[in-house]
N, C-alpha and C. Protein backbone atom coordinates (compact mmCIF):
# COMPACT_ATOMS: atom_id res chain seq x y z
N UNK A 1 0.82 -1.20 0.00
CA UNK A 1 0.00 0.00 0.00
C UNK A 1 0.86 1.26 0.00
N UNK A 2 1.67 1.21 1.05
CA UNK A 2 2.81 2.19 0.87
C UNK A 2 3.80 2.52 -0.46
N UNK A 3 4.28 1.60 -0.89
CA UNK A 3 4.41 1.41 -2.00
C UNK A 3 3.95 1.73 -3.12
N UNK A 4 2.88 1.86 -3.63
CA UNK A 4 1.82 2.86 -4.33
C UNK A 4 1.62 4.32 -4.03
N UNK A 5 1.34 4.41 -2.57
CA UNK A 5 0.95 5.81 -2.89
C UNK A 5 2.42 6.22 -3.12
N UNK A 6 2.83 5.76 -2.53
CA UNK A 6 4.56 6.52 -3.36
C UNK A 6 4.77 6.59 -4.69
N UNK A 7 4.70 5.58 -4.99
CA UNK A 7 4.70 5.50 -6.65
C UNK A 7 3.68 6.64 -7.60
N UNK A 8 2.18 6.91 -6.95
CA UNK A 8 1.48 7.40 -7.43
C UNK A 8 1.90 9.18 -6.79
N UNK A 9 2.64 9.05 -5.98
CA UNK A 9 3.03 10.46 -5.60
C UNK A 9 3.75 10.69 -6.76
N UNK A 10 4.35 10.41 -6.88
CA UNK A 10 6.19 10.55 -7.75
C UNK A 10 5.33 10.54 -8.97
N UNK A 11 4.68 9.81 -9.38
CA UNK A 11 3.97 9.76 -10.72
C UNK A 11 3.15 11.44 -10.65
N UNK A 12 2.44 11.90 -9.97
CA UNK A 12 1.89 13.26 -9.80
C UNK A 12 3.03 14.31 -10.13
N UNK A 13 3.95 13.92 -9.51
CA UNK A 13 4.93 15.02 -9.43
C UNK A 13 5.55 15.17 -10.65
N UNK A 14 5.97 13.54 -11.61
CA UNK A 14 6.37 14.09 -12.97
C UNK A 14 5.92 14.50 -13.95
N UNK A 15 4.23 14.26 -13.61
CA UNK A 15 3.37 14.67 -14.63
C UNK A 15 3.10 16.25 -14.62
N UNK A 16 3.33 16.69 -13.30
CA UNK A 16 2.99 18.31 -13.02
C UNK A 16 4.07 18.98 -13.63
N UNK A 17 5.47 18.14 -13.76
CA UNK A 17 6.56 19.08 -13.61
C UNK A 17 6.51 19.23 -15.06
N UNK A 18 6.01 18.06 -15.96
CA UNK A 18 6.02 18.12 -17.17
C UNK A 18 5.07 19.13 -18.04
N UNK A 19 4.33 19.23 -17.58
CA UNK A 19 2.96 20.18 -18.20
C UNK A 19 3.47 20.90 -17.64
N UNK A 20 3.66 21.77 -16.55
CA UNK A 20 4.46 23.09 -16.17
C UNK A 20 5.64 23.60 -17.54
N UNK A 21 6.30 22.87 -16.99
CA UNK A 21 7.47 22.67 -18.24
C UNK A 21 7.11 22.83 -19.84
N UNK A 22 5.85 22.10 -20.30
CA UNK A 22 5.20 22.16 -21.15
C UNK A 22 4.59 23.73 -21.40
N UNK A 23 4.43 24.22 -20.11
CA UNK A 23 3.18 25.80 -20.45
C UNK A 23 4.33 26.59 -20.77
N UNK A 24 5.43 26.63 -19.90
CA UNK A 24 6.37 27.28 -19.66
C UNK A 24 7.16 27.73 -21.21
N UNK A 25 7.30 26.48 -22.09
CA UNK A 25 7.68 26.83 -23.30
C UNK A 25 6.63 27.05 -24.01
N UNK A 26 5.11 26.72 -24.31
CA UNK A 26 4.29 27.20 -24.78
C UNK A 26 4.06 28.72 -25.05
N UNK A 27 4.34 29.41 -23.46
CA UNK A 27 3.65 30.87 -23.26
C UNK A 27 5.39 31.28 -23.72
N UNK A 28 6.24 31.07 -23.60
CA UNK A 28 7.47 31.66 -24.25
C UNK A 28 7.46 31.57 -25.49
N UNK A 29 6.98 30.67 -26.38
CA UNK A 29 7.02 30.89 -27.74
C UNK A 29 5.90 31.68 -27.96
N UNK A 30 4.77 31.53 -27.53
CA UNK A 30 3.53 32.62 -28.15
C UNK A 30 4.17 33.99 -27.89
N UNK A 31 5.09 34.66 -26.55
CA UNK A 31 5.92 35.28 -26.19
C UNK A 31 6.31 36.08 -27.45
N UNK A 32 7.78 35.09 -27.49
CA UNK A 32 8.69 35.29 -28.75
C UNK A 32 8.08 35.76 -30.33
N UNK A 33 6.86 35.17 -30.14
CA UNK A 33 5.62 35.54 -31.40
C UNK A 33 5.37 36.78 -31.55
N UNK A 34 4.72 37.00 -30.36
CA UNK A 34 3.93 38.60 -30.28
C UNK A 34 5.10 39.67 -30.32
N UNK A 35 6.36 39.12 -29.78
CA UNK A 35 8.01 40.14 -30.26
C UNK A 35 8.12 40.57 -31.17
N UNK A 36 8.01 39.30 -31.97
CA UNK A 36 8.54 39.45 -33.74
C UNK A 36 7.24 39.88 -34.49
N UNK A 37 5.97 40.01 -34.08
CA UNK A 37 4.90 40.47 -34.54
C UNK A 37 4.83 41.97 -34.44
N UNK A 38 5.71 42.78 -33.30
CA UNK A 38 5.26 43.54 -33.08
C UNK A 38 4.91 44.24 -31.81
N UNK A 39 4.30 42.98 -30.99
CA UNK A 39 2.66 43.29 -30.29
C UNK A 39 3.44 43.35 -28.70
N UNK A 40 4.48 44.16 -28.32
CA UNK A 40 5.07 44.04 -27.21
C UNK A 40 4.19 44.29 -25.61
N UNK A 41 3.13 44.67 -26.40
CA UNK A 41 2.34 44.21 -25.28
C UNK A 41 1.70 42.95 -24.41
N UNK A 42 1.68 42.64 -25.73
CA UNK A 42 1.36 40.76 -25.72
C UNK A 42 2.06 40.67 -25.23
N UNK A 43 3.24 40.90 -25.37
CA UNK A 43 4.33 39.66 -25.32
C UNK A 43 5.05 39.97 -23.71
N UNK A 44 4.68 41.02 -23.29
CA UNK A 44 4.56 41.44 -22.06
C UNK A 44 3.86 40.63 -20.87
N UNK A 45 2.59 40.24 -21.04
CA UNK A 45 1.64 39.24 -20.71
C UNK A 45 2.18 38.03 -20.88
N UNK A 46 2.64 37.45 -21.69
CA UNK A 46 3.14 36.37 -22.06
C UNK A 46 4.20 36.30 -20.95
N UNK A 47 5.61 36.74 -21.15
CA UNK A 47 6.79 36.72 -20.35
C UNK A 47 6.49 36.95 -18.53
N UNK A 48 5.47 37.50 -18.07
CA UNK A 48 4.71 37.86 -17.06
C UNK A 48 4.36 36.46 -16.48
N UNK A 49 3.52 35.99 -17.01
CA UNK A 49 3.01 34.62 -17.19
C UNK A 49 4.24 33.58 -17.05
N UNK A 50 4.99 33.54 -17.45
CA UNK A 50 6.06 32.56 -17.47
C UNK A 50 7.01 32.46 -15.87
N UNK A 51 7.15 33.81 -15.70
CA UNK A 51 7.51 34.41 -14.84
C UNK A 51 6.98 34.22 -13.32
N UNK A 52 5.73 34.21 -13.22
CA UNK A 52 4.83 33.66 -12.33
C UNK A 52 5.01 32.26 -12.25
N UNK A 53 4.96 31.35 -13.33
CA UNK A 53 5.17 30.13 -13.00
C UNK A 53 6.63 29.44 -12.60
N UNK A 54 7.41 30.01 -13.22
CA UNK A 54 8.88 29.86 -12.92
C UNK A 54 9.97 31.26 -12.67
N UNK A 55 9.54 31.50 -11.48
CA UNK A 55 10.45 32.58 -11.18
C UNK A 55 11.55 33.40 -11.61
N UNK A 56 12.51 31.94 -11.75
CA UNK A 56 14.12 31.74 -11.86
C UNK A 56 14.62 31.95 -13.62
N UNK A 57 13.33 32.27 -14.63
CA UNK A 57 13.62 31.57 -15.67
C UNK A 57 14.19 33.02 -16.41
N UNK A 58 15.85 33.00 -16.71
CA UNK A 58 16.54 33.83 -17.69
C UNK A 58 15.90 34.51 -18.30
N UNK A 59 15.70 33.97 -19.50
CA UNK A 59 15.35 34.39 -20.61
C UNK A 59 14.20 35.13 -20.63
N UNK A 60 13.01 34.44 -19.48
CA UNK A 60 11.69 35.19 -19.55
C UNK A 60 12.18 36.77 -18.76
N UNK A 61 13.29 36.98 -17.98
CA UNK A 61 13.47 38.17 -17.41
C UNK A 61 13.97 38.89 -18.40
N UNK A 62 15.06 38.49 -19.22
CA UNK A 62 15.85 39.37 -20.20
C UNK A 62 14.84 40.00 -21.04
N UNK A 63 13.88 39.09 -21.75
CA UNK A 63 12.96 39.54 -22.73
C UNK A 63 11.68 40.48 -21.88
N UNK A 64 11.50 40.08 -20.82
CA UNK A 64 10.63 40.84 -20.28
C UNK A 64 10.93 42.34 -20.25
N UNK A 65 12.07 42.48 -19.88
CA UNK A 65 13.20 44.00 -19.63
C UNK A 65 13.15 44.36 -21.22
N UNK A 66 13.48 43.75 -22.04
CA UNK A 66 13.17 44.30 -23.33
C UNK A 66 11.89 44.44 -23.58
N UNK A 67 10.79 44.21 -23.55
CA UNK A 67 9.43 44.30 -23.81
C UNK A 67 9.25 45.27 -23.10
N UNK A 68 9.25 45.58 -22.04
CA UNK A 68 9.20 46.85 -21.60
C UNK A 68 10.28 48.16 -21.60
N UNK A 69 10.98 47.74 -22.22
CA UNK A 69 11.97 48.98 -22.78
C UNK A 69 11.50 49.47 -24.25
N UNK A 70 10.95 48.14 -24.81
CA UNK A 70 10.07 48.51 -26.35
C UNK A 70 8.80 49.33 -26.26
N UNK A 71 7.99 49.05 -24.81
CA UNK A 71 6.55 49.57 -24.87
C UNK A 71 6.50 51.00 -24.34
N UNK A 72 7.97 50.94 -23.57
CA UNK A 72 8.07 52.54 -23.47
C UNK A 72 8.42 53.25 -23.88
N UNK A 73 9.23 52.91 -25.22
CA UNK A 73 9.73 53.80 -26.18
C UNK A 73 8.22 54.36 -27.00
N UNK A 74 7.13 53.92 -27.19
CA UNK A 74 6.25 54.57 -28.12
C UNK A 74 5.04 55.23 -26.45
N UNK A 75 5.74 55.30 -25.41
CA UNK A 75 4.90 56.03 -24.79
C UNK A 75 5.37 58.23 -24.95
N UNK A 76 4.69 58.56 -24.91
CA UNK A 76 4.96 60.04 -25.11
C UNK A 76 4.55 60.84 -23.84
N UNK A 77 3.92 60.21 -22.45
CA UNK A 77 4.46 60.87 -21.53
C UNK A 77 5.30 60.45 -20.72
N UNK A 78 5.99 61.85 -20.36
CA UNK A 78 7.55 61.25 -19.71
C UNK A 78 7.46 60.02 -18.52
N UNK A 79 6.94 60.61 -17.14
CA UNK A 79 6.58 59.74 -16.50
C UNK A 79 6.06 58.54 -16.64
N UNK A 80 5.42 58.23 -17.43
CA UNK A 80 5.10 56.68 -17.68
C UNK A 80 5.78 56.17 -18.89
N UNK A 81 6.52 56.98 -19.16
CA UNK A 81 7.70 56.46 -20.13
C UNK A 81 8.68 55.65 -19.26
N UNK A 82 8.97 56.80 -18.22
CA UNK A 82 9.97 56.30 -17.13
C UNK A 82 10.06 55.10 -16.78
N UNK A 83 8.91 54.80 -16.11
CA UNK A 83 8.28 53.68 -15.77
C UNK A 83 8.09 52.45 -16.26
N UNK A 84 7.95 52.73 -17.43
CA UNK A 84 8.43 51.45 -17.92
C UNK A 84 9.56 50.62 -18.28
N UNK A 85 10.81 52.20 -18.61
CA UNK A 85 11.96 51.74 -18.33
C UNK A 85 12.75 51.49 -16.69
N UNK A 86 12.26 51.74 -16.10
CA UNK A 86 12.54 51.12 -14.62
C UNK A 86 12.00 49.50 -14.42
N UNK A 87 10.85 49.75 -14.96
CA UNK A 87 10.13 48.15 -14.94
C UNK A 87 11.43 47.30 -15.75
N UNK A 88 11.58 47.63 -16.82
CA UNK A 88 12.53 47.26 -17.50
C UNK A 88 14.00 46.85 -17.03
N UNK A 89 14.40 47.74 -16.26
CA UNK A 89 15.72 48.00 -15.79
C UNK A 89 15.49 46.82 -14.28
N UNK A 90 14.74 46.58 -13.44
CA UNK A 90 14.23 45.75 -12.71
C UNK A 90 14.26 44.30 -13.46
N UNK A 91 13.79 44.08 -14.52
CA UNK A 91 13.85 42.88 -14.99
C UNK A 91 14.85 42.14 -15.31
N UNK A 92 15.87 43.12 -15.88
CA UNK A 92 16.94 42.97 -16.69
C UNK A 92 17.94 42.32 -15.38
N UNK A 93 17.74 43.52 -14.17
CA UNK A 93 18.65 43.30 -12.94
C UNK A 93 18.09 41.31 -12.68
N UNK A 94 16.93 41.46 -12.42
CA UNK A 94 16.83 39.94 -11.90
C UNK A 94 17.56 38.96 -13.04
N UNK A 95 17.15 39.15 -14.30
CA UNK A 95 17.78 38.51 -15.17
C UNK A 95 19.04 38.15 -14.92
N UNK A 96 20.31 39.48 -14.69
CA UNK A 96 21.73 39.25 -14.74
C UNK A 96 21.62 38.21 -13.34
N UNK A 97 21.02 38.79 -12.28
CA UNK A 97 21.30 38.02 -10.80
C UNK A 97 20.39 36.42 -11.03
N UNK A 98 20.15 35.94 -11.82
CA UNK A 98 19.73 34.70 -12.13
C UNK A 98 20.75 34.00 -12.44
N UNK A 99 21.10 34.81 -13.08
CA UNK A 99 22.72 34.15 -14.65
C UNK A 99 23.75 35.19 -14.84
N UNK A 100 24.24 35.50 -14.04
CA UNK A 100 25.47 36.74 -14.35
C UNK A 100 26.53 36.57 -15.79
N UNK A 101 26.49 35.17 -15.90
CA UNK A 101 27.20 34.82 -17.79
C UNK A 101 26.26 35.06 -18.45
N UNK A 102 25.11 35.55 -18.14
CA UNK A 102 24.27 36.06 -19.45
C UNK A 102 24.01 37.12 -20.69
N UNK A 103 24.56 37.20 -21.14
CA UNK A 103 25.04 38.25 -21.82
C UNK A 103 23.47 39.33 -22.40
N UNK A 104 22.75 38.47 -22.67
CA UNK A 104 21.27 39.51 -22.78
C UNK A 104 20.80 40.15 -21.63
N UNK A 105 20.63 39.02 -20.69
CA UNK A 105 21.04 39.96 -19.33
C UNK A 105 21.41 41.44 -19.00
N UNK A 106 22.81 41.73 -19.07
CA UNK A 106 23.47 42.55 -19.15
C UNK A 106 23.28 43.54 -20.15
N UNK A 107 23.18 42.91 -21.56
CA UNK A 107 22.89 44.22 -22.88
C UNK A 107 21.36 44.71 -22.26
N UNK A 108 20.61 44.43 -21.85
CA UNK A 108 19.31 44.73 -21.75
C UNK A 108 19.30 45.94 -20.63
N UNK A 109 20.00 45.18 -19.29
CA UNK A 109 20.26 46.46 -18.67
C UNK A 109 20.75 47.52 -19.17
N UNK A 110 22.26 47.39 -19.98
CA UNK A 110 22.33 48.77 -20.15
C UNK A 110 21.53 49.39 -21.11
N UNK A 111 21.20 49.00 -21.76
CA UNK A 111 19.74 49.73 -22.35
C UNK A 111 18.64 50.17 -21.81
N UNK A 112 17.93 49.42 -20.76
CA UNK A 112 17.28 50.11 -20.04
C UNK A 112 17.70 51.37 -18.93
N UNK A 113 18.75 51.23 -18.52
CA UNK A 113 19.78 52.25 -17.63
C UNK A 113 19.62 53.26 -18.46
N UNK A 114 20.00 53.14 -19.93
CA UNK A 114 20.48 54.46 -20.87
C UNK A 114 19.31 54.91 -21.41
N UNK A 115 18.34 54.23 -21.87
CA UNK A 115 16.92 54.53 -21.51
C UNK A 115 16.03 55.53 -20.69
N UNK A 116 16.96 55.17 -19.07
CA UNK A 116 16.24 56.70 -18.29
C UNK A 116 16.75 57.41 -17.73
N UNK A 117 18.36 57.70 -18.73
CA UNK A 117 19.04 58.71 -18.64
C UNK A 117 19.16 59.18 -19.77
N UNK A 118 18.44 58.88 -21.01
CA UNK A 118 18.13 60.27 -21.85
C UNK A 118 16.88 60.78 -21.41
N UNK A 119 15.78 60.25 -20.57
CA UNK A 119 15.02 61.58 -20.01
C UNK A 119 15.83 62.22 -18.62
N UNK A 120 16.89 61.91 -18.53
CA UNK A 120 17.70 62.48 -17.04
C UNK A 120 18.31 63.70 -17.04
N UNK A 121 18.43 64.78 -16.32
CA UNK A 121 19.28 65.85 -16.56
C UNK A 121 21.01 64.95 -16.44
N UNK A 122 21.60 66.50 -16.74
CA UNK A 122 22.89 65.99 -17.25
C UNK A 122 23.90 65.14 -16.00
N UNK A 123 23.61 65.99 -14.88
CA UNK A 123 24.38 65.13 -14.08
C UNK A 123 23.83 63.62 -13.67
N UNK A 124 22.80 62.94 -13.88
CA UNK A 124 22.14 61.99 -13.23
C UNK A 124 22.45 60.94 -14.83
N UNK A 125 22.20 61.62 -15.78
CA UNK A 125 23.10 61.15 -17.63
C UNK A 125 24.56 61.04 -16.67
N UNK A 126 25.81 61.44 -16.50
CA UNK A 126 26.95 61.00 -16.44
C UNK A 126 26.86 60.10 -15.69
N UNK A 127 26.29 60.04 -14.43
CA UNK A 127 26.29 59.65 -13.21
C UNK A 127 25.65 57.72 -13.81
N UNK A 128 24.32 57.93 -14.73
CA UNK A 128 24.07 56.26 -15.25
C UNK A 128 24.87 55.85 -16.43
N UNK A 129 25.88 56.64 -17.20
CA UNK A 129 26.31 56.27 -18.04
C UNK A 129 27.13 55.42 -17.72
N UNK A 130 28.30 55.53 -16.83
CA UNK A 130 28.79 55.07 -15.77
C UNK A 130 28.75 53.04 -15.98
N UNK A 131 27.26 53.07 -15.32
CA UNK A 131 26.64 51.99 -15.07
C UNK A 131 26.18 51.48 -16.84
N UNK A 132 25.78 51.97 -17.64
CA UNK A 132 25.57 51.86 -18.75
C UNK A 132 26.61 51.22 -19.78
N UNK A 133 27.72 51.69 -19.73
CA UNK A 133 29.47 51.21 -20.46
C UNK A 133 29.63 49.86 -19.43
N UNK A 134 29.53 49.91 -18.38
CA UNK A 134 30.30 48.73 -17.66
C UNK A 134 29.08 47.39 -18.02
N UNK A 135 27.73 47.34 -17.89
CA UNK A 135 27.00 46.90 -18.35
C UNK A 135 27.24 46.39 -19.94
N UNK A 136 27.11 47.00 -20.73
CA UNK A 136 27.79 46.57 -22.29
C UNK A 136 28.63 46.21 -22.45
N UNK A 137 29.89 46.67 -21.58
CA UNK A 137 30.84 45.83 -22.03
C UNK A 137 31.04 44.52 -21.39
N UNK A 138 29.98 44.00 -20.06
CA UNK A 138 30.18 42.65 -19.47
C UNK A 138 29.55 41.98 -20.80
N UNK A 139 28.14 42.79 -21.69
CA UNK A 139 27.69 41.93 -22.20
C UNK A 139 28.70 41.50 -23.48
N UNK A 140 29.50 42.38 -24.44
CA UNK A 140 30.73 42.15 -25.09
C UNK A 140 32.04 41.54 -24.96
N UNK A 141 32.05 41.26 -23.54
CA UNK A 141 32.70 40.07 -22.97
C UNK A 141 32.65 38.75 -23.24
N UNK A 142 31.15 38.68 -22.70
CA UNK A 142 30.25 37.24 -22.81
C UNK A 142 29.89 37.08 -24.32
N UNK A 143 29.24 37.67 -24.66
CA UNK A 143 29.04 37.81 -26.69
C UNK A 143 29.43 38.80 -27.27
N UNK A 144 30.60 38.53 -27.61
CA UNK A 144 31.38 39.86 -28.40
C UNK A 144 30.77 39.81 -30.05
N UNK A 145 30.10 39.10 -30.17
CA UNK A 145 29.20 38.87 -31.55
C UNK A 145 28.49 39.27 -31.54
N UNK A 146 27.61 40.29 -30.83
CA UNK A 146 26.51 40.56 -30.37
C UNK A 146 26.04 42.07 -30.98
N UNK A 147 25.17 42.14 -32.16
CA UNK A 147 25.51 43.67 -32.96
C UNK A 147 24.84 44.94 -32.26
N UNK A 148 23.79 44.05 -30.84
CA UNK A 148 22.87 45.07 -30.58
C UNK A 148 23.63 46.14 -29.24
N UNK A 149 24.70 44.70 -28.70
CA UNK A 149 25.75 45.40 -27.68
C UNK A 149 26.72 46.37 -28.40
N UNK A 150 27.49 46.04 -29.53
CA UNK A 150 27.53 46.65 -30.24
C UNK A 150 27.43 48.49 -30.63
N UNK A 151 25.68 48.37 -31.23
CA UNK A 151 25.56 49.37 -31.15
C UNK A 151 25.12 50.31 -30.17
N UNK A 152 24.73 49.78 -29.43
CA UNK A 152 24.54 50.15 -27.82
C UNK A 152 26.29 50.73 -27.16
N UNK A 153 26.95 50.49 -27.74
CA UNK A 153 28.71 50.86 -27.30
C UNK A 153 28.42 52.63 -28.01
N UNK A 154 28.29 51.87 -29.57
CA UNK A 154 28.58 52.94 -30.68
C UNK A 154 27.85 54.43 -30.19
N UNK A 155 26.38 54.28 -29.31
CA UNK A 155 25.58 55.15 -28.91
C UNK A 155 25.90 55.87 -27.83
N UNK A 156 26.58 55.30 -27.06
CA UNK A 156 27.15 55.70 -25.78
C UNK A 156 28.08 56.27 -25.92
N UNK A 157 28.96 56.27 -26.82
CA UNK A 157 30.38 56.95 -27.22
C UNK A 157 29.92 58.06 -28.16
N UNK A 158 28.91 58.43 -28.41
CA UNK A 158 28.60 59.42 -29.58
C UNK A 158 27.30 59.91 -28.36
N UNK A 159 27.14 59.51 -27.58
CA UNK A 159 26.08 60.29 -26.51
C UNK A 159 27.39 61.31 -25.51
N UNK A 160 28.62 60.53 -25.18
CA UNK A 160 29.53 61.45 -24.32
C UNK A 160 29.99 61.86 -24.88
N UNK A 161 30.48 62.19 -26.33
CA UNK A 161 31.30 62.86 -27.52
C UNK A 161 30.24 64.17 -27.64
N UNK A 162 29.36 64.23 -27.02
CA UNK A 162 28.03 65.30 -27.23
C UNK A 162 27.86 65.55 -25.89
N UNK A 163 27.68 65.02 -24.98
CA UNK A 163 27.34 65.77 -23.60
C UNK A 163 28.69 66.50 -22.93
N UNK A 164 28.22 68.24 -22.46
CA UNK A 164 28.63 68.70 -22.00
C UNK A 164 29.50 68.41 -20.60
């Protein structure tokens, strides 16, 4: 008798972990969908969702920090522009502290960092740029192939070649 319910425990447990596992890449690819569609709102919901079910999971933080660095670029007031790049910049952070070799991780932060220091006055701009270069270049470390770290370098060096 003992014997069973054990068996039928353990049997519960691989079947949960599997359909978890199962949603988990489901709602990440519909995710990755609504990205390349466009629809970064979706895909906001989506990565949210993933997130809830598996805390710990990389990728759903990195992309999340980008989805909301995308949805606040087409916002036009400042403050809730902000805001979304903080949401952003929050995500990105859990991301790196999940996986510090992560190199999207890292590019994402400094994009979101540099993000809400072009609405920043100038000293609070030097003061995240700072954090912005050291950020890109962990991620050019880890993927020096990487065109978006890259140009994220190229922007930052032509943002302090211009600030006073």
């Amino acid at each position: 008798m003992l014997k069973s319910c054990t068996f039928f425990a353990l049997l519960t447990v691989i079947l949960y972990s599997t359909l978890a596992a199962q949603d988990v890449q489901s709602l990440m690819s519909k995710g990755d969908s609504s990205y390349h569609a466009y629809n970064n709102e979706v895909a906001l919901e989506y990565f949210t969702k993933v997130l809830e079910m598996d805390e710990n999971n990389y990728d759903a933080s990195w992309k999340l920090a980008r989805a909301y660095v995308d949805v606040g670029e087409t916002k036009q007031d400042k403050e809730e522009r902000k805001a979304f790049y903080k949401k952003g910049e929050e995500f990105a952070r859990k991301a790196v502290e999940i996986d510090s070799n992560g190199a999207k991780g890292h590019l994402f932060l400094s994009i979101a960092i540099g993000r809400v220091a072009l609405d920043a006055g100038k000293k609070e701009q030097v003061r995240l740029s700072k954090e912005v270069k050291s950020e890109v270049d962990k991620a050019l470390d880890l993927d020096p192939n990487d065109d978006i770290a890259w140009h994220v370098l190229g922007r930052w060096h032509r943002k302090m070649a211009t600030l006073n």
